[in-house]
PDB file of N, CA and C in Angstrom:
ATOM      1  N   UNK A   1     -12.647  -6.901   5.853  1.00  0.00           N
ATOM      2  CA  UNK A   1     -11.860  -8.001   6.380  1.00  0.00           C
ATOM      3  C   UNK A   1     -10.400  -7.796   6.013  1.00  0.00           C
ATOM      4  N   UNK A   2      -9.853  -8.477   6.443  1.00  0.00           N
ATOM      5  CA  UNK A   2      -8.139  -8.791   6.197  1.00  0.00           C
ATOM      6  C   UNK A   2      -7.170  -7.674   7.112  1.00  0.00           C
ATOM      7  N   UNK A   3      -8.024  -6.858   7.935  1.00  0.00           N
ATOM      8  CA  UNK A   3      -7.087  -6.142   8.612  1.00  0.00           C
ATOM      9  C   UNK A   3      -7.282  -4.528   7.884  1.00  0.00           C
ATOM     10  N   UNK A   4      -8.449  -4.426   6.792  1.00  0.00           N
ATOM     11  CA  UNK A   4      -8.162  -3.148   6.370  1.00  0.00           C
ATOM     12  C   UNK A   4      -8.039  -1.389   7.154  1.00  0.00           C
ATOM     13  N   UNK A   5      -7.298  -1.275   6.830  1.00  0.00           N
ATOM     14  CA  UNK A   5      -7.007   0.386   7.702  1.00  0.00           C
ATOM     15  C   UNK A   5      -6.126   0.237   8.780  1.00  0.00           C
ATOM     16  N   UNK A   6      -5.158  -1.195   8.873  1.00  0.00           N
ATOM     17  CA  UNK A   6      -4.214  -0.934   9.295  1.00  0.00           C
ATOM     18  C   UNK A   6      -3.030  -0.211   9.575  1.00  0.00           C
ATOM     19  N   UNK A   7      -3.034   0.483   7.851  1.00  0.00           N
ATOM     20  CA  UNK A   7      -1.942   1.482   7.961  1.00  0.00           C
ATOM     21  C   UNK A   7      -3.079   2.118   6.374  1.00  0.00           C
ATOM     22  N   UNK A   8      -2.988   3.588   6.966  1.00  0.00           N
ATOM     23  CA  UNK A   8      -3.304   4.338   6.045  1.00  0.00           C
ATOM     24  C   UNK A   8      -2.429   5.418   6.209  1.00  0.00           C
ATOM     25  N   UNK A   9      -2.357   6.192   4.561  1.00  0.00           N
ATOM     26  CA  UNK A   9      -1.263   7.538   4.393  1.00  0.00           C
ATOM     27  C   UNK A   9      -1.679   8.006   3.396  1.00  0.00           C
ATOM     28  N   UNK A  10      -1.845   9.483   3.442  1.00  0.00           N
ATOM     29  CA  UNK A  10      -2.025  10.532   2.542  1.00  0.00           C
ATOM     30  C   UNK A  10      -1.306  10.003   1.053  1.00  0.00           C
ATOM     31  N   UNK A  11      -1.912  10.298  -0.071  1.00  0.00           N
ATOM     32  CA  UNK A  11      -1.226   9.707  -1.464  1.00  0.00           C
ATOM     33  C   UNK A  11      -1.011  10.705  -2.367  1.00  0.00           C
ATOM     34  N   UNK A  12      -0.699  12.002  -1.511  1.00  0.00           N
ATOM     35  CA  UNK A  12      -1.051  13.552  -2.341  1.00  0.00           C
ATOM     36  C   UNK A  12      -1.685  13.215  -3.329  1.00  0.00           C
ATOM     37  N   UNK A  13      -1.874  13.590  -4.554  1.00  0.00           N
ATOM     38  CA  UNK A  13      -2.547  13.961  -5.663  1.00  0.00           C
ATOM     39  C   UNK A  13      -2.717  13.217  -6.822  1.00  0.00           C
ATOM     40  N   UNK A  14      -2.555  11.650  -6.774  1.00  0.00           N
ATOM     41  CA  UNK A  14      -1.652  10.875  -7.781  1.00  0.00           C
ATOM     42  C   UNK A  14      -2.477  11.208  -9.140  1.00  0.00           C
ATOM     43  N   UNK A  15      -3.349  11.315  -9.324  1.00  0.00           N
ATOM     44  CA  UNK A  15      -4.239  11.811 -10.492  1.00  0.00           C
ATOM     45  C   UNK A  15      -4.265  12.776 -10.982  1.00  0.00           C
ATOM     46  N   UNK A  16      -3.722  14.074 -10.492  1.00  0.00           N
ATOM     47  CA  UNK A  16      -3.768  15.201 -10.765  1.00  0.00           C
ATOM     48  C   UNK A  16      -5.367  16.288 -10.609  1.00  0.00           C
ATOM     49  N   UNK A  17      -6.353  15.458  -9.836  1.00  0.00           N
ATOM     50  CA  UNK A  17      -7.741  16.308 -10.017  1.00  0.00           C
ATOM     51  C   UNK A  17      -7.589  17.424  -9.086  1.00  0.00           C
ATOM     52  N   UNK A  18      -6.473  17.841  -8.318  1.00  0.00           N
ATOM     53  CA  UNK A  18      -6.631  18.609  -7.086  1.00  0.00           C
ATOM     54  C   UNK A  18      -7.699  18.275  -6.243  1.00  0.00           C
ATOM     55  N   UNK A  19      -7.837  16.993  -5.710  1.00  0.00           N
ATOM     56  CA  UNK A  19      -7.968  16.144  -4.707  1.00  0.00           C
ATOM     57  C   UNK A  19      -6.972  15.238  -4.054  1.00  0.00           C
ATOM     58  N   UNK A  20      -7.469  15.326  -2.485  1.00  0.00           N
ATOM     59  CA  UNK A  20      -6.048  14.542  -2.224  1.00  0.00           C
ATOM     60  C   UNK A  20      -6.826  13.337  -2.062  1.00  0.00           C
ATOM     61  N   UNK A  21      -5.811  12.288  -2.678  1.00  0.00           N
ATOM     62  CA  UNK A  21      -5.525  10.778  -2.338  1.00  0.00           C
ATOM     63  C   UNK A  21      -5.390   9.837  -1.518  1.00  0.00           C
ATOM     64  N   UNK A  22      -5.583   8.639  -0.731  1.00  0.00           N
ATOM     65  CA  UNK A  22      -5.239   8.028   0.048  1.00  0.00           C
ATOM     66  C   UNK A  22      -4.898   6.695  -0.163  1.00  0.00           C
ATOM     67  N   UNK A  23      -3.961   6.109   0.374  1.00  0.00           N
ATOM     68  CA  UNK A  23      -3.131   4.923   0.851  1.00  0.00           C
ATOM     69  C   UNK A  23      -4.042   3.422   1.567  1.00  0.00           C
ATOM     70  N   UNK A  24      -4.355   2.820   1.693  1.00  0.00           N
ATOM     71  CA  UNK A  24      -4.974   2.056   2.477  1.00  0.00           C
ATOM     72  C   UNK A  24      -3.896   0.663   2.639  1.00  0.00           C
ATOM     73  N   UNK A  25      -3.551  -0.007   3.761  1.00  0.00           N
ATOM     74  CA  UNK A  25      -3.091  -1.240   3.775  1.00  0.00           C
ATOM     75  C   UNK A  25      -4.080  -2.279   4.476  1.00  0.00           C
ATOM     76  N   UNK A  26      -3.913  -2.958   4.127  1.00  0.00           N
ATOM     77  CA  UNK A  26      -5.081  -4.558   4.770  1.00  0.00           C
ATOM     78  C   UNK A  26      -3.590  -5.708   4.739  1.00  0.00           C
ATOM     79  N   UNK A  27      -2.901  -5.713   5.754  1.00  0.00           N
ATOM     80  CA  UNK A  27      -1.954  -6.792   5.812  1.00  0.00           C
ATOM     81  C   UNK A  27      -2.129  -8.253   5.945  1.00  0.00           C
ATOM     82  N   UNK A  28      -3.750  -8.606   6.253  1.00  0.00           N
ATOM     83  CA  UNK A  28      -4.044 -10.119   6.226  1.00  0.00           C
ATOM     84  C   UNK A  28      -4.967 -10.228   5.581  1.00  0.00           C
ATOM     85  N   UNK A  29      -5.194  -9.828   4.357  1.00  0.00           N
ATOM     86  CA  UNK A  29      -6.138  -9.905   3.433  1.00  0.00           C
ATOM     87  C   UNK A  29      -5.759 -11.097   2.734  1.00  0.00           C
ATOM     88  N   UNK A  30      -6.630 -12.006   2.238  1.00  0.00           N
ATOM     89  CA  UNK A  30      -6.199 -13.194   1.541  1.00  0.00           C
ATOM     90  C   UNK A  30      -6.842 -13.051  -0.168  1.00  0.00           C
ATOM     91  N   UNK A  31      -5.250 -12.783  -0.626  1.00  0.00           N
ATOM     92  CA  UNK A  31      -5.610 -12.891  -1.804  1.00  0.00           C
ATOM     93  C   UNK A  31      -4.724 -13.732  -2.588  1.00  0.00           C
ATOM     94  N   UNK A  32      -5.036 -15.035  -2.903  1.00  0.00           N
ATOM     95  CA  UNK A  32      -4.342 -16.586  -3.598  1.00  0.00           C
ATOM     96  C   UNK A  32      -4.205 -17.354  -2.153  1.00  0.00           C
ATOM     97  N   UNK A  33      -3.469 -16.555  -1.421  1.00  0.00           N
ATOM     98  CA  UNK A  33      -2.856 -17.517  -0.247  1.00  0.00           C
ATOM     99  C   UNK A  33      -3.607 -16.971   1.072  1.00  0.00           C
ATOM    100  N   UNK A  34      -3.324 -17.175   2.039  1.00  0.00           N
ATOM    101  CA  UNK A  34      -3.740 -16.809   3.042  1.00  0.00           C
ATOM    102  C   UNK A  34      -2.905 -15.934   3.833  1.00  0.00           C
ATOM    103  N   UNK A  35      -3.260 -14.760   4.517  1.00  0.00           N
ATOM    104  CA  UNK A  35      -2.727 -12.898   4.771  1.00  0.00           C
ATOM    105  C   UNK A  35      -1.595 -12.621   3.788  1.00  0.00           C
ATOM    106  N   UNK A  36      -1.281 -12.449   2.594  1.00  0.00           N
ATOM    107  CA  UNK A  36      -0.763 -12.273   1.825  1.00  0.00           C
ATOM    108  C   UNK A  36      -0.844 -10.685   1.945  1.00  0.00           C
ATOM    109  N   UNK A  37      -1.621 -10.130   2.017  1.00  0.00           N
ATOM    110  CA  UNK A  37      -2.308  -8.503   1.859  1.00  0.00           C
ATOM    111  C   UNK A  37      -1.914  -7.883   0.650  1.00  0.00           C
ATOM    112  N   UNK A  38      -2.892  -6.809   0.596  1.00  0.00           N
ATOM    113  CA  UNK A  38      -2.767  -5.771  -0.362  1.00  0.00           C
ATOM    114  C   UNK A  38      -2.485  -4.162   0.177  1.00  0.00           C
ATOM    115  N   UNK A  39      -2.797  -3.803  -0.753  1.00  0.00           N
ATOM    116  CA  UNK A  39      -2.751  -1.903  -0.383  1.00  0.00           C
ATOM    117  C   UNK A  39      -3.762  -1.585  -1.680  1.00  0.00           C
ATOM    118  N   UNK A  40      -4.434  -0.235  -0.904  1.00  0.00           N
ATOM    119  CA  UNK A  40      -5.435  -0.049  -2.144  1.00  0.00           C
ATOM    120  C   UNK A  40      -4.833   1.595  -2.090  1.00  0.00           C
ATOM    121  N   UNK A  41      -5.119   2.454  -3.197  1.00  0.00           N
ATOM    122  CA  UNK A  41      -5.375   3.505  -3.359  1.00  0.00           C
ATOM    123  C   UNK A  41      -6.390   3.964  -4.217  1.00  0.00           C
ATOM    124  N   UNK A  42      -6.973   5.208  -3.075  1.00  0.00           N
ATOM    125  CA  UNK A  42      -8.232   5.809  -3.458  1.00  0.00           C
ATOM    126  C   UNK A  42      -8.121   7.004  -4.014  1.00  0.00           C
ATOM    127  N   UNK A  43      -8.775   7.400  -4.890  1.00  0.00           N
ATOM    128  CA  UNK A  43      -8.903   9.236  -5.642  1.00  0.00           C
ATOM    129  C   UNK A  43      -9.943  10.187  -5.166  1.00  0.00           C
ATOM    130  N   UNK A  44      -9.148  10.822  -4.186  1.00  0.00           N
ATOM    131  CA  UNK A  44     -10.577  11.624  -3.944  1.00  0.00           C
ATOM    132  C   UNK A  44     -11.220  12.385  -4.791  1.00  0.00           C
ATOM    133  N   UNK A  45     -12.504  13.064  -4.467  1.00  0.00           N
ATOM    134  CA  UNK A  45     -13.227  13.515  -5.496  1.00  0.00           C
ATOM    135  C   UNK A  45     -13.586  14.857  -4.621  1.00  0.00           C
ATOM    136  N   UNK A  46     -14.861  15.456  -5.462  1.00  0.00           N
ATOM    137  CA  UNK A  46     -15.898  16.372  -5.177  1.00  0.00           C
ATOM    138  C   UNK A  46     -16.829  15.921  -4.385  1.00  0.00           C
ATOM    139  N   UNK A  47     -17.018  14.547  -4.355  1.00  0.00           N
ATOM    140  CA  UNK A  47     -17.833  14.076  -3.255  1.00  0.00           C
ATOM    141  C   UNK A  47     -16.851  13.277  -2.073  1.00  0.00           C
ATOM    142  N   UNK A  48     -15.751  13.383  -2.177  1.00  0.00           N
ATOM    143  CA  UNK A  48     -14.978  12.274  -1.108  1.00  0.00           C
ATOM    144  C   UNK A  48     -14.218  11.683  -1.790  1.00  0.00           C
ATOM    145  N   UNK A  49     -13.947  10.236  -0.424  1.00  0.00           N
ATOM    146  CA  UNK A  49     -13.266   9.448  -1.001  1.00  0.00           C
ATOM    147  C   UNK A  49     -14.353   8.195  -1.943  1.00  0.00           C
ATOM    148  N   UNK A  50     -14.022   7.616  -2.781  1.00  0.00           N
ATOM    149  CA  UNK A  50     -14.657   6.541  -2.787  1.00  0.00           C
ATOM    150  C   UNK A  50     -14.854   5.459  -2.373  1.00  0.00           C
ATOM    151  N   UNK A  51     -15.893   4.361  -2.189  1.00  0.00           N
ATOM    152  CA  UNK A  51     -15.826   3.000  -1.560  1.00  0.00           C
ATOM    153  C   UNK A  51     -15.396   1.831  -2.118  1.00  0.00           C
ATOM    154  N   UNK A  52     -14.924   1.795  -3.677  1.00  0.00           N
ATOM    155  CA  UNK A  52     -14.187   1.466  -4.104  1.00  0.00           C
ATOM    156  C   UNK A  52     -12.602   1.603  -4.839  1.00  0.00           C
ATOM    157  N   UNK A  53     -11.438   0.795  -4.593  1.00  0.00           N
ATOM    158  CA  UNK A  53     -10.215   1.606  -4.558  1.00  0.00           C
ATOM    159  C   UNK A  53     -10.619   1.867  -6.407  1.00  0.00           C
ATOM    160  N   UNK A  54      -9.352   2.651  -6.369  1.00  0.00           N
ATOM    161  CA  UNK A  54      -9.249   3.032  -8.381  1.00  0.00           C
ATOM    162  C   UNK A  54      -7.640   2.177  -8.391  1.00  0.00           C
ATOM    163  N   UNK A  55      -6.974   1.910  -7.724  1.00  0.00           N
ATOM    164  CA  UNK A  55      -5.916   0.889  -7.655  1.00  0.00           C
ATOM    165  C   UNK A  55      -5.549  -0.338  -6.486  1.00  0.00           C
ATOM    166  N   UNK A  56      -5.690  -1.195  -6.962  1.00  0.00           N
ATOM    167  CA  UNK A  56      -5.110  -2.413  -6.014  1.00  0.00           C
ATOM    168  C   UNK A  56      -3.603  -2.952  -6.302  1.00  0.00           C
ATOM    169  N   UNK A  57      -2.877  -2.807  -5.055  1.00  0.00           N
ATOM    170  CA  UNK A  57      -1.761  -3.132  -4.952  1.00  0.00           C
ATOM    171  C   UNK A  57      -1.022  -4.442  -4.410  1.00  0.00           C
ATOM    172  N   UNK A  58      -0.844  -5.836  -5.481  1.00  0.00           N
ATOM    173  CA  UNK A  58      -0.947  -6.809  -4.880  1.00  0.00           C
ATOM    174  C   UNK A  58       0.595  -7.112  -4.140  1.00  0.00           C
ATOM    175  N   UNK A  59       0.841  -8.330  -2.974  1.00  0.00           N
ATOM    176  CA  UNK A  59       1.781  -8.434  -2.750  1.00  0.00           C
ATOM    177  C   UNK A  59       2.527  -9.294  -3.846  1.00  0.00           C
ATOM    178  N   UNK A  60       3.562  -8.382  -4.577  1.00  0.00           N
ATOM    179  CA  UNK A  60       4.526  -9.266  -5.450  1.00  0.00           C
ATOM    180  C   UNK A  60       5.215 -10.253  -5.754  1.00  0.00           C
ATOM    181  N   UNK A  61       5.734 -10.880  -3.964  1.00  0.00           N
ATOM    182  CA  UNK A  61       5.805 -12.129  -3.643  1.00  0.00           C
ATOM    183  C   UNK A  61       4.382 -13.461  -3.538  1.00  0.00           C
ATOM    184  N   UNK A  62       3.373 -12.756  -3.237  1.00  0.00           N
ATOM    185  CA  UNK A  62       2.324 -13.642  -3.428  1.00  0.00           C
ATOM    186  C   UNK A  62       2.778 -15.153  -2.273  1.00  0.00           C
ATOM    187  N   UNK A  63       3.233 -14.596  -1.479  1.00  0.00           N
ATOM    188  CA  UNK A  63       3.785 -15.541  -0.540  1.00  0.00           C
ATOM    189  C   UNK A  63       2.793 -15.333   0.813  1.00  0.00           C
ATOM    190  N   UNK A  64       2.426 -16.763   1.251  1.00  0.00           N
ATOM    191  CA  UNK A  64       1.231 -16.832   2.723  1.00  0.00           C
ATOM    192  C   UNK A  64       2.345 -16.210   3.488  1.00  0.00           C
ATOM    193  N   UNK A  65       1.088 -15.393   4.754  1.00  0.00           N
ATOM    194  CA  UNK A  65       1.571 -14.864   5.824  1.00  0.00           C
ATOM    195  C   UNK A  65       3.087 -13.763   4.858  1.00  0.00           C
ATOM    196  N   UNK A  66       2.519 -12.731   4.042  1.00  0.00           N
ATOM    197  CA  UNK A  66       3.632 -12.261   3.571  1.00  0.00           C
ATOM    198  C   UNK A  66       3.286 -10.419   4.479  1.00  0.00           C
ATOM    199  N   UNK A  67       2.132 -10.362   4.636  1.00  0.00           N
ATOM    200  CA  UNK A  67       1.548  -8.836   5.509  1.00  0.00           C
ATOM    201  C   UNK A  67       1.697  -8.168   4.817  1.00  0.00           C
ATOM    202  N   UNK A  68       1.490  -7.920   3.433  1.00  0.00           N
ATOM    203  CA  UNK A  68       1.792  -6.882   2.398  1.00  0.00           C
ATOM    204  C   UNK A  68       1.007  -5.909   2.936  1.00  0.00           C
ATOM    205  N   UNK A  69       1.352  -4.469   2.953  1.00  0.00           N
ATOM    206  CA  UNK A  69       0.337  -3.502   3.129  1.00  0.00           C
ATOM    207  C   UNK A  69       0.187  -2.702   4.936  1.00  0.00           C
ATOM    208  N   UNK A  70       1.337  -3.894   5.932  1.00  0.00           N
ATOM    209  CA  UNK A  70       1.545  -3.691   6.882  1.00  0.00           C
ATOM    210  C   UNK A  70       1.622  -1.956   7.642  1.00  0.00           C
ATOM    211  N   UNK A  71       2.338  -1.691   7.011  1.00  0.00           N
ATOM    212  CA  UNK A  71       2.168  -0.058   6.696  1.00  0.00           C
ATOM    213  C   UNK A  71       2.850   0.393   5.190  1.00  0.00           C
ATOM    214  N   UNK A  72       2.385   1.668   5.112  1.00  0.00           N
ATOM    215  CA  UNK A  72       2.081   2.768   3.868  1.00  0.00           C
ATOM    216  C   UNK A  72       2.633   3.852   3.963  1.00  0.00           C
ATOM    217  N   UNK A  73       3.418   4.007   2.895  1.00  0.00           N
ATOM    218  CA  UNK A  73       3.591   5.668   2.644  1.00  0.00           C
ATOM    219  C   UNK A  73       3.830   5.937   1.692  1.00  0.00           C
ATOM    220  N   UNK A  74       3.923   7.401   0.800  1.00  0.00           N
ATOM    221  CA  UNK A  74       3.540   7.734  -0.345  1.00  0.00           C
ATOM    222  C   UNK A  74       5.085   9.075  -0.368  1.00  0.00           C
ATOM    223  N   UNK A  75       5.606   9.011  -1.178  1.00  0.00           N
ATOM    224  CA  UNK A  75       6.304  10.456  -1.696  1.00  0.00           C
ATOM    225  C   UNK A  75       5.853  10.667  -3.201  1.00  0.00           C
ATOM    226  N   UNK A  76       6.276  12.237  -3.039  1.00  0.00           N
ATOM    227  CA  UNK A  76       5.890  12.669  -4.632  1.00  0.00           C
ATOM    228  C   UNK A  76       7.250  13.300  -5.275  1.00  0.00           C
ATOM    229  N   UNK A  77       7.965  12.899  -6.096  1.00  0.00           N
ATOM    230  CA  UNK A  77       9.025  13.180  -6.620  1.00  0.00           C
ATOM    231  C   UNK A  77       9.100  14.123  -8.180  1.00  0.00           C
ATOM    232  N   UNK A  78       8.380  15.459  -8.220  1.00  0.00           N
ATOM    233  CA  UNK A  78       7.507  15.555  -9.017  1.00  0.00           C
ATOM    234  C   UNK A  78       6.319  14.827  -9.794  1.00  0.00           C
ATOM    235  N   UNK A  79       7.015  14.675 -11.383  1.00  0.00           N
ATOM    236  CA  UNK A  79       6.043  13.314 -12.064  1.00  0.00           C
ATOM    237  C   UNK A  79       6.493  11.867 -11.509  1.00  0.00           C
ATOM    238  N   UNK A  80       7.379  11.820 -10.699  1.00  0.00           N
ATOM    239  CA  UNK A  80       7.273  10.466 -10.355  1.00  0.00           C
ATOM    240  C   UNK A  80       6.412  10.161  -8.908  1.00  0.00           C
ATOM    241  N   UNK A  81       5.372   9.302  -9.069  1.00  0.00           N
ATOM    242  CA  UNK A  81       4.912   9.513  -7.721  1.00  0.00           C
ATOM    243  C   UNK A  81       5.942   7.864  -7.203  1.00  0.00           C
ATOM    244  N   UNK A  82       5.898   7.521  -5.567  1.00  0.00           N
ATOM    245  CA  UNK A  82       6.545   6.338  -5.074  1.00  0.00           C
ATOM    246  C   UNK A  82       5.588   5.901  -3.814  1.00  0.00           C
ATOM    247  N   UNK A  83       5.342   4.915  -4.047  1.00  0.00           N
ATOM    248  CA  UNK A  83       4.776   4.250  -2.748  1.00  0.00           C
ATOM    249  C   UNK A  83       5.731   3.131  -2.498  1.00  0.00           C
ATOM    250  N   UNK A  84       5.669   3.375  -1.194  1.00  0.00           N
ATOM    251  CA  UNK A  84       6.377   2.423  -0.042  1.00  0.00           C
ATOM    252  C   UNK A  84       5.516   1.248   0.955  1.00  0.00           C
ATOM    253  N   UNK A  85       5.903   0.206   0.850  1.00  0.00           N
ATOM    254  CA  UNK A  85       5.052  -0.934   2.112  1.00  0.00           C
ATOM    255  C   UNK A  85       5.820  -1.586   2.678  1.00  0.00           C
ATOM    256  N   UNK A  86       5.566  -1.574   3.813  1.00  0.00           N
ATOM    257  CA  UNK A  86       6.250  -2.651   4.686  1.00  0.00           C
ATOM    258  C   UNK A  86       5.847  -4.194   4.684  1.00  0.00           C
ATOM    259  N   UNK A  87       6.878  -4.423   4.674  1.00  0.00           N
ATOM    260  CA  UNK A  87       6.514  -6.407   5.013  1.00  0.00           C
ATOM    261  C   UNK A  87       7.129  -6.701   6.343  1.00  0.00           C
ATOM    262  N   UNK A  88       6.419  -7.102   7.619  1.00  0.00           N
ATOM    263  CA  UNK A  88       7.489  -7.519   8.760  1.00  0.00           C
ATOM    264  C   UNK A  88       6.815  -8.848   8.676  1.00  0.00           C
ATOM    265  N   UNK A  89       8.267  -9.588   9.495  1.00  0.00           N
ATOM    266  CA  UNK A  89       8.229 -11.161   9.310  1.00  0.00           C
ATOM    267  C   UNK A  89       9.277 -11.361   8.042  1.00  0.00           C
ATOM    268  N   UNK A  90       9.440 -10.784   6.898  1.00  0.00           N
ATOM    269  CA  UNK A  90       9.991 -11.790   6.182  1.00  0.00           C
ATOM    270  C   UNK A  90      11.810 -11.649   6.281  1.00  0.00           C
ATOM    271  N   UNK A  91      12.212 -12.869   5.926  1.00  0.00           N
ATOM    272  CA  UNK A  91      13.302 -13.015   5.698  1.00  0.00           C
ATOM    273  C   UNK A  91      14.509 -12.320   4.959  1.00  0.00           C
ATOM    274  N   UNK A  92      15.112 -11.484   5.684  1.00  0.00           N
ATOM    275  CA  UNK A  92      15.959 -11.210   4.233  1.00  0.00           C
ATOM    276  C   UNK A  92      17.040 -11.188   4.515  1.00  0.00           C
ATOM    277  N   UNK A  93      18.086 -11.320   2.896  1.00  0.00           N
ATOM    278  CA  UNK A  93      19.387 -11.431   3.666  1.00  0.00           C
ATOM    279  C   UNK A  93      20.264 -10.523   4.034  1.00  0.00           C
ATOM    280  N   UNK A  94      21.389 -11.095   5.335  1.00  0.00           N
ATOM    281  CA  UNK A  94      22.163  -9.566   5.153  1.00  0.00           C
ATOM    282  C   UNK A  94      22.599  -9.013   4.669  1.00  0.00           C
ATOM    283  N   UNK A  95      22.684  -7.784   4.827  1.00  0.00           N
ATOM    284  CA  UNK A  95      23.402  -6.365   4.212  1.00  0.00           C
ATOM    285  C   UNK A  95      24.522  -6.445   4.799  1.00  0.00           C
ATOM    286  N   UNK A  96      25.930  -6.209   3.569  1.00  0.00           N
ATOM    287  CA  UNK A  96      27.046  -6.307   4.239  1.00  0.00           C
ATOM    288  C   UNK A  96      27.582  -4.488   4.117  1.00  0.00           C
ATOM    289  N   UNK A  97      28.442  -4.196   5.573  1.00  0.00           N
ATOM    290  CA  UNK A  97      28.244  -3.215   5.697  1.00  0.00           C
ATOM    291  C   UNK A  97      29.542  -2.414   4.853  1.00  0.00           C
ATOM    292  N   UNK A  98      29.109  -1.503   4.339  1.00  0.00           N
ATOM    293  CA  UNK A  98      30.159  -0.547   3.831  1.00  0.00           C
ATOM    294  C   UNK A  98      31.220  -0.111   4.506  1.00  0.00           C
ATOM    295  N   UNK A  99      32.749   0.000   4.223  1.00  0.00           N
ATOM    296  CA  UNK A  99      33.612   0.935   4.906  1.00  0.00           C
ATOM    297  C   UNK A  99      34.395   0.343   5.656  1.00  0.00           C
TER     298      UNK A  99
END
Protein backbone atom coordinates (compact mmCIF):
# COMPACT_ATOMS: atom_id res chain seq x y z
CA UNK A 1 0.00 0.00 0.00
CA UNK A 2 0.83 3.72 0.03
CA UNK A 3 2.00 3.85 -3.52
CA UNK A 4 5.09 1.55 -2.98
CA UNK A 5 7.54 1.37 -6.08
CA UNK A 6 6.70 4.56 -7.15
CA UNK A 7 10.09 5.64 -7.57
CA UNK A 8 12.80 3.15 -7.20
CA UNK A 9 16.87 3.68 -7.72
CA UNK A 10 19.87 1.70 -7.56
CA UNK A 11 21.62 2.45 -3.85
CA UNK A 12 25.11 1.08 -5.08
CA UNK A 13 26.62 -0.70 -2.26
CA UNK A 14 25.67 1.14 0.98
CA UNK A 15 26.87 -1.80 3.18
CA UNK A 16 29.80 -2.68 1.62
CA UNK A 17 28.82 -6.71 0.98
CA UNK A 18 29.47 -6.35 -2.83
CA UNK A 19 25.84 -6.46 -3.41
CA UNK A 20 24.00 -3.89 -4.98
CA UNK A 21 21.35 -1.98 -3.04
CA UNK A 22 18.08 -0.49 -3.71
CA UNK A 23 16.03 2.70 -3.11
CA UNK A 24 12.30 2.21 -2.78
CA UNK A 25 9.76 5.30 -2.47
CA UNK A 26 5.95 4.81 -1.34
CA UNK A 27 4.82 8.62 -1.54
CA UNK A 28 1.28 8.00 0.10
CA UNK A 29 2.14 5.78 2.66
CA UNK A 30 0.57 6.84 5.95
CA UNK A 31 2.77 7.01 8.55
CA UNK A 32 1.31 9.46 11.77
CA UNK A 33 -0.62 11.43 9.19
CA UNK A 34 -2.11 10.59 6.16
CA UNK A 35 0.37 10.16 2.56
CA UNK A 36 3.10 11.51 4.47
CA UNK A 37 5.44 8.65 2.74
CA UNK A 38 8.54 7.02 3.30
CA UNK A 39 11.54 5.56 1.35
CA UNK A 40 12.92 2.25 2.29
CA UNK A 41 16.32 0.85 1.50
CA UNK A 42 17.11 -2.67 0.82
CA UNK A 43 20.66 -4.75 1.03
CA UNK A 44 21.01 -7.08 -1.39
CA UNK A 45 22.32 -10.36 -0.66
CA UNK A 46 23.39 -13.89 -2.00
CA UNK A 47 19.91 -14.65 -2.19
CA UNK A 48 18.43 -11.17 -3.51
CA UNK A 49 16.82 -8.51 -2.40
CA UNK A 50 15.00 -8.81 0.79
CA UNK A 51 11.20 -8.45 1.71
CA UNK A 52 11.94 -6.54 4.42
CA UNK A 53 13.73 -2.97 4.17
CA UNK A 54 17.17 -2.91 6.56
CA UNK A 55 16.35 1.03 6.56
CA UNK A 56 13.23 3.16 6.73
CA UNK A 57 13.34 6.60 5.72
CA UNK A 58 10.76 8.76 7.41
CA UNK A 59 9.38 12.05 6.04
CA UNK A 60 11.14 14.69 8.37
CA UNK A 61 8.45 17.10 8.11
CA UNK A 62 5.91 14.49 9.19
CA UNK A 63 3.46 16.77 7.49
CA UNK A 64 -0.16 15.16 5.74
CA UNK A 65 -0.14 14.95 2.06
CA UNK A 66 3.79 15.69 2.36
CA UNK A 67 4.67 12.61 -0.74
CA UNK A 68 7.89 11.85 0.88
CA UNK A 69 9.59 9.28 -1.26
CA UNK A 70 7.92 10.74 -4.52
CA UNK A 71 11.05 9.91 -6.30
CA UNK A 72 14.67 8.54 -5.32
CA UNK A 73 18.10 8.74 -5.97
CA UNK A 74 21.24 7.68 -4.47
CA UNK A 75 25.05 9.08 -5.10
CA UNK A 76 28.14 7.64 -3.67
CA UNK A 77 30.71 10.18 -2.69
CA UNK A 78 33.24 7.70 -1.65
CA UNK A 79 32.58 6.98 2.29
CA UNK A 80 29.93 9.33 2.11
CA UNK A 81 26.96 7.71 0.69
CA UNK A 82 23.72 10.63 -0.17
CA UNK A 83 20.25 9.97 -0.83
CA UNK A 84 18.01 12.34 -2.43
CA UNK A 85 13.81 12.56 -2.37
CA UNK A 86 11.58 14.52 -3.85
CA UNK A 87 8.60 16.22 -2.25
CA UNK A 88 6.14 17.82 -5.01
CA UNK A 89 3.31 19.93 -3.73
CA UNK A 90 5.09 21.56 -1.00
CA UNK A 91 5.60 25.04 -0.44
CA UNK A 92 8.72 26.69 -0.49
CA UNK A 93 10.09 29.89 -0.38
CA UNK A 94 11.76 31.85 -2.99
CA UNK A 95 15.17 31.70 -3.99
CA UNK A 96 16.52 35.03 -4.56
CA UNK A 97 18.58 35.07 -7.54
CA UNK A 98 22.31 35.67 -7.58
CA UNK A 99 24.14 38.37 -9.74
Amino acid sequence: SGWFGTSVASAGDVNGDGYADVIVGADLQNAGAADVGNAFVYHGGATGIPTTPNTTLDNPANQASGYFGYSVAFRDEGRTFRVAWGVPRVALPPRRRQG
